[in-house]
Protein backbone atom coordinates (compact mmCIF):
# COMPACT_ATOMS: atom_id res chain seq x y z
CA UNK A 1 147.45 1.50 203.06
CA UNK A 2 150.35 2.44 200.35
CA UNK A 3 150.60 0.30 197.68
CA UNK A 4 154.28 0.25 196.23
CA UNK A 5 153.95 -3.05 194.57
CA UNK A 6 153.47 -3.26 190.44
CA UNK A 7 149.64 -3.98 189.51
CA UNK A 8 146.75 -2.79 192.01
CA UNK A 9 145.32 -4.62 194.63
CA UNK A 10 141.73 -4.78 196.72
CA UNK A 11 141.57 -6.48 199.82
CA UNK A 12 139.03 -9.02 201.06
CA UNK A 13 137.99 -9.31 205.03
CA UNK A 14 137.05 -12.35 205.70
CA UNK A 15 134.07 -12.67 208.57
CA UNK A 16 134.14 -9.26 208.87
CA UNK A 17 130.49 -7.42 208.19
CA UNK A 18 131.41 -4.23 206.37
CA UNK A 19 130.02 -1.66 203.88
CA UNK A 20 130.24 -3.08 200.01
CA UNK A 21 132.43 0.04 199.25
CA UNK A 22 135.31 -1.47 201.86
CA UNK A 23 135.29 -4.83 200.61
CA UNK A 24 137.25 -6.55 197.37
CA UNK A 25 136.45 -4.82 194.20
CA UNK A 26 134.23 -2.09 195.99
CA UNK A 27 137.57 -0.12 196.09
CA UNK A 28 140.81 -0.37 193.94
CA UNK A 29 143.79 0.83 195.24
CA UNK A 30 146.50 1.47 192.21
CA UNK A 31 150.32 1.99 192.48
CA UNK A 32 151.28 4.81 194.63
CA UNK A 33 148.07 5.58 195.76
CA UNK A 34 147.03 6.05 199.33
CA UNK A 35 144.12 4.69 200.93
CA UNK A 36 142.27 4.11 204.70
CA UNK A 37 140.05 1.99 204.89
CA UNK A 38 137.48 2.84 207.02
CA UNK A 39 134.95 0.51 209.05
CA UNK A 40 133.63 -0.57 212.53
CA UNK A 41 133.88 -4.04 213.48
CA UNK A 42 130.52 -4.98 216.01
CA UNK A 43 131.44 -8.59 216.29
CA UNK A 44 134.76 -9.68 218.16
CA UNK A 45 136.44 -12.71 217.09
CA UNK A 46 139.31 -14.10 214.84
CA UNK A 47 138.76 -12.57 211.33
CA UNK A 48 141.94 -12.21 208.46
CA UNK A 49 142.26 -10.28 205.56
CA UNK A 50 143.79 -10.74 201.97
CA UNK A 51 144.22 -9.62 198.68
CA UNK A 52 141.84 -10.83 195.93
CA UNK A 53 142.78 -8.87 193.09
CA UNK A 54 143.70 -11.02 190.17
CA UNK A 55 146.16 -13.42 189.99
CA UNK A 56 145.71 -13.68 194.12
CA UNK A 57 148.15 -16.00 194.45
CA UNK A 58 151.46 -13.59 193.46
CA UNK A 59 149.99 -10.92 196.45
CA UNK A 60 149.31 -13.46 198.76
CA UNK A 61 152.70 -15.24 198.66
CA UNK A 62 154.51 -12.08 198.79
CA UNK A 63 152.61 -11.90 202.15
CA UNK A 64 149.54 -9.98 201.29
CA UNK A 65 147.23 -11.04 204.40
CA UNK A 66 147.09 -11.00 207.81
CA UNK A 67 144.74 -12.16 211.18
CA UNK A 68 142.55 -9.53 212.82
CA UNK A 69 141.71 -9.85 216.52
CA UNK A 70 139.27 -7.94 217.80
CA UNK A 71 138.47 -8.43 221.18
CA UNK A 72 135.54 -7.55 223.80
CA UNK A 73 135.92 -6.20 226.86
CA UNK A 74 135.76 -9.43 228.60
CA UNK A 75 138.65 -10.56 226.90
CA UNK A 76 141.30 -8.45 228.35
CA UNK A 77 141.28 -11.33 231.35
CA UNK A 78 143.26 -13.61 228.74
CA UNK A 79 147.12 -12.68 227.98
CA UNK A 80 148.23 -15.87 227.00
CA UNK A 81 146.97 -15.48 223.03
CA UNK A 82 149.50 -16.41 219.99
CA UNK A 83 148.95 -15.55 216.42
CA UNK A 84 150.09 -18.31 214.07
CA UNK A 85 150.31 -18.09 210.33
CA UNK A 86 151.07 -21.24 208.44
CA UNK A 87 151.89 -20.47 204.56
């Protein structure tokens, strides 16, 4: 991730089971600065991310989230999936 926007930002996965250091505050990122996150996901399912620095709501309306899909092996027999995002 490269943050360009004013203010820093930490993002929150939802669902997901990660280490502390990955998640929300555990790791600031500042303007300009570069970071990867860096995690393995054991669970498939339908997971989404965000920001959750404070105020939320101003990185989140600029379009600060997103859905994560992470699928098993035995779901590669279903094609007909659609993402949806209702703001």
């Amino acid at each position: 991730m490269l943050f360009k926007k004013e203010g820093a930002v930490y993002i929150h996965w939802h669902g997901l089971v990660i280490p502390n250091d990955q998640d929300g505050p555990g790791k600031t990122i500042k303007p300009g600065e570069k970071y990867s996150y860096s995690f393995i996901v054991s669970e498939s399912g339908t997971y989404w991310y965000h920001s959750h620095y404070r105020p939320v709501l101003d990185q989140v309306d600029n379009g600060l989230y997103a859905p994560i899909i992470v699928k098993a092996p035995e779901d590669d027999k279903y094609s007909d999936d659609h993402i949806y995002g209702v703001r």
